[in-house]
C-alpha atoms as a PDB file:
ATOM      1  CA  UNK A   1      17.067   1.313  93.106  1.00  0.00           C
ATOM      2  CA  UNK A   2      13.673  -0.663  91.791  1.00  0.00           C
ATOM      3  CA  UNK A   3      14.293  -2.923  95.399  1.00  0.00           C
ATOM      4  CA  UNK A   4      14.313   0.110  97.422  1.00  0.00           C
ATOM      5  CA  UNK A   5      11.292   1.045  95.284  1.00  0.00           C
ATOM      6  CA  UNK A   6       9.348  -1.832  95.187  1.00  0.00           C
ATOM      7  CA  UNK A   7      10.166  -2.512  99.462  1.00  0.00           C
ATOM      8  CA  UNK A   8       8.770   0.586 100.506  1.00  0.00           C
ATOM      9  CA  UNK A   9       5.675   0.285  98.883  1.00  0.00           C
ATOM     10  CA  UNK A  10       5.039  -3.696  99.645  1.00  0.00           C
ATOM     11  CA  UNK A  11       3.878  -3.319 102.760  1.00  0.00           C
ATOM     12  CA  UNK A  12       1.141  -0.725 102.064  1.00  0.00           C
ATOM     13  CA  UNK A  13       0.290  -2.702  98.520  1.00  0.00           C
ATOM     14  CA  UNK A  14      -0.368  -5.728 100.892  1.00  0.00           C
ATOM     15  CA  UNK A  15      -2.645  -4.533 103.531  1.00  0.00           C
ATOM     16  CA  UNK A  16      -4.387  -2.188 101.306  1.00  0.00           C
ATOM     17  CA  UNK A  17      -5.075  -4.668  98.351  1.00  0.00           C
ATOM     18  CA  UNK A  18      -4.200  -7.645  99.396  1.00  0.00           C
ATOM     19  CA  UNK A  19      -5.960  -7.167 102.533  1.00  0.00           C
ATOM     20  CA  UNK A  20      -3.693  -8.888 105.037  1.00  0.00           C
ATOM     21  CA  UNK A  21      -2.825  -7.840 108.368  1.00  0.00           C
ATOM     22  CA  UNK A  22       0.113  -5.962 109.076  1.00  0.00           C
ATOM     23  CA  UNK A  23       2.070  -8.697 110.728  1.00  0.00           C
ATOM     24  CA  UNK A  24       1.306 -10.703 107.671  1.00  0.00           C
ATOM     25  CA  UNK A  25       2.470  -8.387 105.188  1.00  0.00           C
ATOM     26  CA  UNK A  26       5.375  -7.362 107.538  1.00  0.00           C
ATOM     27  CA  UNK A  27       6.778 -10.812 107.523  1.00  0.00           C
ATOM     28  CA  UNK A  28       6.163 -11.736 103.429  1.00  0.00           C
ATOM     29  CA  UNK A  29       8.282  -8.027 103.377  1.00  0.00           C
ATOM     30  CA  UNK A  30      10.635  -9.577 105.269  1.00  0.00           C
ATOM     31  CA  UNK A  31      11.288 -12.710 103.455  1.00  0.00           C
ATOM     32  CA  UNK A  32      11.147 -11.295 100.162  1.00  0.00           C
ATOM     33  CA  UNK A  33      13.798  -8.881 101.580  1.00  0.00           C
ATOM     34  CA  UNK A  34      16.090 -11.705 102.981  1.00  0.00           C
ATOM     35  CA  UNK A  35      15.388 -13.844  99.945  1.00  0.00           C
ATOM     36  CA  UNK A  36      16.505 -11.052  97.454  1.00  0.00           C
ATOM     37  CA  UNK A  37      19.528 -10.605  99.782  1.00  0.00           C
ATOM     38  CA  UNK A  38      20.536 -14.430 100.062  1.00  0.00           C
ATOM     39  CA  UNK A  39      19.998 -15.349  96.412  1.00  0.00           C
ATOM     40  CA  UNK A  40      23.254 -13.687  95.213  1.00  0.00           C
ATOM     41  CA  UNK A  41      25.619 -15.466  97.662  1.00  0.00           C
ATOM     42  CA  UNK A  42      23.696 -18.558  96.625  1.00  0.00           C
ATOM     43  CA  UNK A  43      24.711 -18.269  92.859  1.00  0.00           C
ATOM     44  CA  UNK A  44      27.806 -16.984  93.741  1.00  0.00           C
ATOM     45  CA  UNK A  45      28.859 -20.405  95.654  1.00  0.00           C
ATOM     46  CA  UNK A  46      27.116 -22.712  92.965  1.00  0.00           C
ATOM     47  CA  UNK A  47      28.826 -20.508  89.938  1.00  0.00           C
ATOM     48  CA  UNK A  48      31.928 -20.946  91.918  1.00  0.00           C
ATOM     49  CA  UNK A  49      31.939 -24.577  92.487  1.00  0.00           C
ATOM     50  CA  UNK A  50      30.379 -25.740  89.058  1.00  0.00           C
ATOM     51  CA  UNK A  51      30.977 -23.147  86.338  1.00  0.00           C
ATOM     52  CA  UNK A  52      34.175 -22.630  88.334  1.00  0.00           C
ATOM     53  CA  UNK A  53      35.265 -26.254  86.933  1.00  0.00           C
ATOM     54  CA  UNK A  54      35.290 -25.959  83.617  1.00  0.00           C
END
């Protein structure tokens, strides 16, 4: 719920704040969206292969 939260409001925090362009802020949205999306299956693989082990 808080990433739905905080991604809706990122955008308008950045360009009004922040003052970046909208592309700008657009695109940090976007990697901070893919980022919090790709971090999960990256511990998942290392806790799997490592911590797996023992």
């Amino acid at each position: 719920m808080a990433f739905y939260g905080i991604a809706s409001n990122l955008v308008v925090f950045l360009t009004t704040r922040l003052h970046e362009d909208t592309v700008s802020s657009v695109r940090s949205v976007n990697n901070w969206s893919g980022s919090v999306w790709l971090t999960p299956i990256i511990g998942a693989y290392i806790a799997d292969s490592y911590a797996g082990r023992a």
